[in-house]
C-alpha atoms as a PDB file:
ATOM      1  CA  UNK A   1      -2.000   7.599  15.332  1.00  0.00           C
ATOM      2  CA  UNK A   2      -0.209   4.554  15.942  1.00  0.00           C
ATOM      3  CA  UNK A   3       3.649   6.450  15.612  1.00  0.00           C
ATOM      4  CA  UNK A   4       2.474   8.176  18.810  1.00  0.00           C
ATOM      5  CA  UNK A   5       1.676   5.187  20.599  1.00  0.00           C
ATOM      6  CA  UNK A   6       4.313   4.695  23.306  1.00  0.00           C
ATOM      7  CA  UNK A   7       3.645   1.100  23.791  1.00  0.00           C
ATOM      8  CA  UNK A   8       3.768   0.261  20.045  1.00  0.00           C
ATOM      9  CA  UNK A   9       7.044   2.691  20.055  1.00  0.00           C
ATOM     10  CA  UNK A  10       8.831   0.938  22.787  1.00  0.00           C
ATOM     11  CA  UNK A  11       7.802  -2.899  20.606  1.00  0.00           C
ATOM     12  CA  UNK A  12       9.222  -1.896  17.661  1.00  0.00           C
ATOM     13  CA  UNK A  13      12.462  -0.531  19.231  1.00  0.00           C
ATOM     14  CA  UNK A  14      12.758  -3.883  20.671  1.00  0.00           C
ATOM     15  CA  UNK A  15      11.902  -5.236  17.521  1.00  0.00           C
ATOM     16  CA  UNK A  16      14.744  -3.320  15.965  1.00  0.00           C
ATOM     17  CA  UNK A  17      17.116  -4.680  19.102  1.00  0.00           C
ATOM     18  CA  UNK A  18      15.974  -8.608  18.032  1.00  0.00           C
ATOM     19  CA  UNK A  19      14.790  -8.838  21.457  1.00  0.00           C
ATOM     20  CA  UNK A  20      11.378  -9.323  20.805  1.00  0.00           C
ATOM     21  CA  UNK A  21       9.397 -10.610  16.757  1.00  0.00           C
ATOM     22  CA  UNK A  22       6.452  -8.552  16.270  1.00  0.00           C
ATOM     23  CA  UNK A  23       4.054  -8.561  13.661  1.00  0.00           C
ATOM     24  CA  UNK A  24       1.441  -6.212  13.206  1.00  0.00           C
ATOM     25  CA  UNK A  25      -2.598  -7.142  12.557  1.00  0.00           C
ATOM     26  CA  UNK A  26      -4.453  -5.654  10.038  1.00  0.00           C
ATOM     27  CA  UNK A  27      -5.950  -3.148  12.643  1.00  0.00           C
ATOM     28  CA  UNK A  28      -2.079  -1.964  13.714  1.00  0.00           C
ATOM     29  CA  UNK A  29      -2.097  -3.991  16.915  1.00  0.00           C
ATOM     30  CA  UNK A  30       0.639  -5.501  17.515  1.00  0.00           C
ATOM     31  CA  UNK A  31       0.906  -9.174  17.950  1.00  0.00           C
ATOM     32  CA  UNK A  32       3.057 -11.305  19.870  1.00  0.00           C
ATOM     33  CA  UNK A  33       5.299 -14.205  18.831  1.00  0.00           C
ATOM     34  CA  UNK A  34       7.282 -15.915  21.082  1.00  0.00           C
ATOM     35  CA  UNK A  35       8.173 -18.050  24.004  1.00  0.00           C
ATOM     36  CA  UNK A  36       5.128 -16.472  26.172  1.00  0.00           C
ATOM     37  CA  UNK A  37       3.644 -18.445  29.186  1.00  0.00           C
ATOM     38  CA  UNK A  38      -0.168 -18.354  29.370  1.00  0.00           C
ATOM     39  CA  UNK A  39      -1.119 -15.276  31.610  1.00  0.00           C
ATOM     40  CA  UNK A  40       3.005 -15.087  32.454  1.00  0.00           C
ATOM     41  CA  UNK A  41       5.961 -12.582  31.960  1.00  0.00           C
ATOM     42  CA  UNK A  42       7.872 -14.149  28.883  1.00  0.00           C
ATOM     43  CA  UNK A  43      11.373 -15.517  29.618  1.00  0.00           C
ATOM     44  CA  UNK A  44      12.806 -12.385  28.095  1.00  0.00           C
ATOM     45  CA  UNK A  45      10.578  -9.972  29.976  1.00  0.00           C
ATOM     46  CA  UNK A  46      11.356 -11.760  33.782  1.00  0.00           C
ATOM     47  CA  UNK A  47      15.263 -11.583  32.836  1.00  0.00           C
ATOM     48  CA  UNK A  48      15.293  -8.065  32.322  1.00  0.00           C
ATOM     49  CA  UNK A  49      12.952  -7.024  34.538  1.00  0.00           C
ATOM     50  CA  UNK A  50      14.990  -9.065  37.203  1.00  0.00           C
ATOM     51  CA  UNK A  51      17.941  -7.355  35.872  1.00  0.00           C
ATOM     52  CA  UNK A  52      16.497  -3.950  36.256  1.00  0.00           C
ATOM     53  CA  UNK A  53      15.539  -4.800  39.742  1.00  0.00           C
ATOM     54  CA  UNK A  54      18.792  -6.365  40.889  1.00  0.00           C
ATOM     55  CA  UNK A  55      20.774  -2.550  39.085  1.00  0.00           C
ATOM     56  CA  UNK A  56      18.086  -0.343  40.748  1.00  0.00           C
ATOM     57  CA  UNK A  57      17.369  -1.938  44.361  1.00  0.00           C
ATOM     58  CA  UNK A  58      18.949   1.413  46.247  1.00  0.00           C
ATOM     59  CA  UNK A  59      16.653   3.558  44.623  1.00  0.00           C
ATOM     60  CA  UNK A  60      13.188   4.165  44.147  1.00  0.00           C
ATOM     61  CA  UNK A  61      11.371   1.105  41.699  1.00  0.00           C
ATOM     62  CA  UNK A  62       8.116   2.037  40.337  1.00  0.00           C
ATOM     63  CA  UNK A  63       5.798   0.096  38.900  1.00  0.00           C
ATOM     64  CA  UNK A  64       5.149   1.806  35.765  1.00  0.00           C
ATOM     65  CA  UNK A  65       8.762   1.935  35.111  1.00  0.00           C
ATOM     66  CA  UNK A  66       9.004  -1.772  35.337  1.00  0.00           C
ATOM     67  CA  UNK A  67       5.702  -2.033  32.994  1.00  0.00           C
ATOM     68  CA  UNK A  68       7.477   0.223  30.336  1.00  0.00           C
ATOM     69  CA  UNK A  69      10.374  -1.724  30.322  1.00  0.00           C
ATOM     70  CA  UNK A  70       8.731  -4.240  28.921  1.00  0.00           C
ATOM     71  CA  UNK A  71       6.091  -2.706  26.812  1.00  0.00           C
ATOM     72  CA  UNK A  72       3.118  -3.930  29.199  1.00  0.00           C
ATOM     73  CA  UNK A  73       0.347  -1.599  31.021  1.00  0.00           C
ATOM     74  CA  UNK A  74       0.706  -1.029  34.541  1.00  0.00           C
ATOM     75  CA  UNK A  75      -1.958  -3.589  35.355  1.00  0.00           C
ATOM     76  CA  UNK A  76      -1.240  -6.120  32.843  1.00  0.00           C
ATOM     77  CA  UNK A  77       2.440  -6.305  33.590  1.00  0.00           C
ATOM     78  CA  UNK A  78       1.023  -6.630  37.608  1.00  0.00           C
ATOM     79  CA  UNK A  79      -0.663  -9.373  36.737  1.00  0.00           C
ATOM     80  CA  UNK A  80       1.725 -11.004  34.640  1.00  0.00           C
ATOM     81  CA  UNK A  81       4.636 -10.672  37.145  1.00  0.00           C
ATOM     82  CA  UNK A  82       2.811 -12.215  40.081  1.00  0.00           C
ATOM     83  CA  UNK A  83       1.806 -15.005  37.876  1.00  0.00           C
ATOM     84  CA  UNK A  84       5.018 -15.805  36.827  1.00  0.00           C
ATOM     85  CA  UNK A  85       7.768 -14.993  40.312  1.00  0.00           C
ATOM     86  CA  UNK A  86       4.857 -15.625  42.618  1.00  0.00           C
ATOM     87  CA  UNK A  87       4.157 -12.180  44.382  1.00  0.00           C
ATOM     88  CA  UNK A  88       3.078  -8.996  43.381  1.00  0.00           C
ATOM     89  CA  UNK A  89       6.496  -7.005  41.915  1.00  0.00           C
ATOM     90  CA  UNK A  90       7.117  -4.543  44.765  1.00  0.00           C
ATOM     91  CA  UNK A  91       6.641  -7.748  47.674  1.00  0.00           C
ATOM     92  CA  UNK A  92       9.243  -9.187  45.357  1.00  0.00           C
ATOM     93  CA  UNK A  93      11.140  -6.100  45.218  1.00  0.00           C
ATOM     94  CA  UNK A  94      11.352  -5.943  49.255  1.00  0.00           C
ATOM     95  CA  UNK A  95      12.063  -9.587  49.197  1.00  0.00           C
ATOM     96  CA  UNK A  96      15.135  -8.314  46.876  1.00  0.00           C
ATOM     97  CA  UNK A  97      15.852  -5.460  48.838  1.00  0.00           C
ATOM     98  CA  UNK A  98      15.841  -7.880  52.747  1.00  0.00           C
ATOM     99  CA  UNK A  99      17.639 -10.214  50.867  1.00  0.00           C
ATOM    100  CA  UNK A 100      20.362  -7.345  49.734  1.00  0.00           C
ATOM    101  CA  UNK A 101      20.222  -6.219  53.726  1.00  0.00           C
ATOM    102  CA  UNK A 102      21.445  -9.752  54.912  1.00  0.00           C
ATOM    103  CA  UNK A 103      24.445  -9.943  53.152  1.00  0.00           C
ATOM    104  CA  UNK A 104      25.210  -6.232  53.786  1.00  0.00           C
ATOM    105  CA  UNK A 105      24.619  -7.448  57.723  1.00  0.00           C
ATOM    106  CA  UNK A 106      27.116  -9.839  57.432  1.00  0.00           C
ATOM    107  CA  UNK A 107      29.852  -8.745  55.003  1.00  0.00           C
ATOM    108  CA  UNK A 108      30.550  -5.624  56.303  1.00  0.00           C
ATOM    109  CA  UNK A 109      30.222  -3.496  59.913  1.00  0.00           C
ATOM    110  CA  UNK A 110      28.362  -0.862  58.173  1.00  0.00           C
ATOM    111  CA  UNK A 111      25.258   0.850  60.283  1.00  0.00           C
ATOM    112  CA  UNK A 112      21.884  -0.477  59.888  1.00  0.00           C
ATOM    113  CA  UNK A 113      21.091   3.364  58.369  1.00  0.00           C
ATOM    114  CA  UNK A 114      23.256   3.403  55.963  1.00  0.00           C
ATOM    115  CA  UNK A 115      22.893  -0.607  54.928  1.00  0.00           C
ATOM    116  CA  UNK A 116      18.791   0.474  54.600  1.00  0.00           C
ATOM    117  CA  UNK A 117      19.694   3.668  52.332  1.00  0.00           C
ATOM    118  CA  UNK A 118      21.740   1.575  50.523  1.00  0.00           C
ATOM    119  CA  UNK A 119      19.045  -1.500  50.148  1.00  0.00           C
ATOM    120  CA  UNK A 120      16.319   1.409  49.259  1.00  0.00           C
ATOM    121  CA  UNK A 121      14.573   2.201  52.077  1.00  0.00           C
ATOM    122  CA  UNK A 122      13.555   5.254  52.967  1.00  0.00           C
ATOM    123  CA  UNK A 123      15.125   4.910  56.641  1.00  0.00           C
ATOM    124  CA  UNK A 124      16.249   2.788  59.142  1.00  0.00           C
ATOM    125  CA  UNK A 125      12.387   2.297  60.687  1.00  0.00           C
ATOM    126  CA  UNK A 126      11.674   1.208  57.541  1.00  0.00           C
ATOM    127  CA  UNK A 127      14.368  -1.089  56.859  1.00  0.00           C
ATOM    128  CA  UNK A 128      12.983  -3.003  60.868  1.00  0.00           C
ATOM    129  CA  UNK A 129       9.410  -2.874  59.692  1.00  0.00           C
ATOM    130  CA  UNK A 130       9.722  -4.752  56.356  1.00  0.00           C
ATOM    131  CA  UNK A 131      12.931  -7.110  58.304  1.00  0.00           C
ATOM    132  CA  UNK A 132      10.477  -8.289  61.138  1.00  0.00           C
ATOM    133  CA  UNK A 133       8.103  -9.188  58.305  1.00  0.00           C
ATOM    134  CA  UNK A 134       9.679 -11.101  56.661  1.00  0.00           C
ATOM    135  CA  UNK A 135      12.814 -12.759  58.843  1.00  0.00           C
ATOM    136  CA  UNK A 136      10.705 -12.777  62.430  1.00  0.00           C
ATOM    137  CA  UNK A 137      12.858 -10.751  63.880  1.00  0.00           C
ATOM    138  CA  UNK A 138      14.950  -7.280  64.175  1.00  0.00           C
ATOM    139  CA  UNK A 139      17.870  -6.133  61.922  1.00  0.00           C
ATOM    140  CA  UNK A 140      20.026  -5.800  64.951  1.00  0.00           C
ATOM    141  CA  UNK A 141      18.876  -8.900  66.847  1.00  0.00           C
ATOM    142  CA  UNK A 142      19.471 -10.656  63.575  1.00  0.00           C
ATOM    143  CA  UNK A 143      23.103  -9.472  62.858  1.00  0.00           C
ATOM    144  CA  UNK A 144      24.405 -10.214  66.668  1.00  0.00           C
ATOM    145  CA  UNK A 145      22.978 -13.255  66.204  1.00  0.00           C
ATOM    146  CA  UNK A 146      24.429 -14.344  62.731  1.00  0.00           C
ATOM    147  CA  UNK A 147      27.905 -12.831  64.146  1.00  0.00           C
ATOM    148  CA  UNK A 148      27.780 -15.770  67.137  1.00  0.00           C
ATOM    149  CA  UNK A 149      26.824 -17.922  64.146  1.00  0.00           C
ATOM    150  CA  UNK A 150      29.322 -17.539  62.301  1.00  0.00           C
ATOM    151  CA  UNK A 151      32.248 -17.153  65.314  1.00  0.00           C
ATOM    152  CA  UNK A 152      30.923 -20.749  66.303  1.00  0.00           C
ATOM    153  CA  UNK A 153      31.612 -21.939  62.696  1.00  0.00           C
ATOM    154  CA  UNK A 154      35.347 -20.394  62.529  1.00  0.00           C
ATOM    155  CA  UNK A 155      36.007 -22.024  66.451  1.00  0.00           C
ATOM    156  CA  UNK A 156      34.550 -25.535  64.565  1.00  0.00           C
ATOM    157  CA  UNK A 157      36.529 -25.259  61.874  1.00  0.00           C
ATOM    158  CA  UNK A 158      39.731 -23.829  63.400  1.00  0.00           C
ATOM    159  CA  UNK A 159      39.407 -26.776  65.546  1.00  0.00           C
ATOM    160  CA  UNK A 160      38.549 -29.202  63.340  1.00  0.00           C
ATOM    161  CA  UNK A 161      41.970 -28.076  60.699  1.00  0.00           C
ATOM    162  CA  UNK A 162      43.864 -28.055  63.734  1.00  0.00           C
ATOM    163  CA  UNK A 163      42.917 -30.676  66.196  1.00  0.00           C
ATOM    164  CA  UNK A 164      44.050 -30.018  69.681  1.00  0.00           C
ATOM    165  CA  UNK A 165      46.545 -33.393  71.173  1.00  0.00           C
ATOM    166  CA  UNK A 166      46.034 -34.561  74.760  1.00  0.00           C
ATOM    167  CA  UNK A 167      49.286 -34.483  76.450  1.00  0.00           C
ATOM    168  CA  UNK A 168      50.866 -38.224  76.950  1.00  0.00           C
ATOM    169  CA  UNK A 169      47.663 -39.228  74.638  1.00  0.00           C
ATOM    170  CA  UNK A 170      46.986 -40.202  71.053  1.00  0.00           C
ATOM    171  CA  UNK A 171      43.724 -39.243  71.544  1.00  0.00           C
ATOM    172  CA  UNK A 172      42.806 -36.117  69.487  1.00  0.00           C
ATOM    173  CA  UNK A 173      40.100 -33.715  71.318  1.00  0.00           C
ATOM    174  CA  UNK A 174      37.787 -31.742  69.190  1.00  0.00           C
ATOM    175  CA  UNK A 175      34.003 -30.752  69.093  1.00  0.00           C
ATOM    176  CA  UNK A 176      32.472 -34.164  67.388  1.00  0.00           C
ATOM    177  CA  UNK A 177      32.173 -36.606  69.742  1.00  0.00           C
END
């Protein structure tokens, strides 16, 4: 009965992998051993559940995928997670996914559709719903204004590398007064 236990399957594979010391009770339970925080993900658990997350944030994340990845029920790994990162694992998840959105904003000229199919969302709507949320304002808003942003920086330090002369004057002119 316990060889068709998928939980106690997935343990001793990891077992086998050295990723994880199990022993089992008397009763065929398995018990823990480890560096495990009270009511926490263990450190191995949050690395590779943050690795999954990181590999899989332009497609669909479930929560019972996550759970079986490290051997914990849906509820209990729930639990665990938020105790351990802070939020619940699909907040963090669109944290991730925002976070994934930014730098897509403003390292390439991509359209917001395709930059929220990429990130994982479902569309474009969804993308500016979960954005506003979280940033206080709109994909779009937020891009034109990161592009000033960063134009103002390159002036700065364009001037600032080259400093412009005064004719007839020592005096160099930049933006610091």
């Amino acid at each position: 009965m316990a060889q068709h236990n998928p939980h106690l399957r997935r343990i001793r594979e990891m077992r086998a992998e050295n990723a994880l010391p199990v022993m089992l009770s008397t009763t065929g339970a398995p018990t823990l051993h480890g560096p495990l925080r009270p009511r926490g993900l263990a450190a191995w658990q949050t690395k590779r559940i943050v690795t999954y997350i990181e590999a899989n944030l332009g497609s669909k994340i479930a929560i019972r995928q996550m759970a079986d990845l490290v051997a914990l029920s849906e509820s209990h790994f729930s639990r665990a997670f938020k105790q351990s990162l802070g939020s619940s694992p699909m907040a963090y998840v669109r944290l991730r996914r925002i976070e994934r959105a930014r730098l897509m904003m403003t390292s390439t000229s991509e359209p917001l559709m395709d930059i929220a199919l990429a990130c994982g969302f479902t569309d474009q709507p969804h993308l500016n719903k979960y954005f506003r949320r979280v940033v206080g304002m709109s994909p779009g808003l937020w891009r034109r204004m990161s592009e000033r942003i960063e134009l103002r920086q390159h002036v700065i330090v364009t001037l600032h590398t080259f400093p412009l002369v005064a004719r007839g004057s020592r005096r160099v002119c930049s933006l610091y007064p």
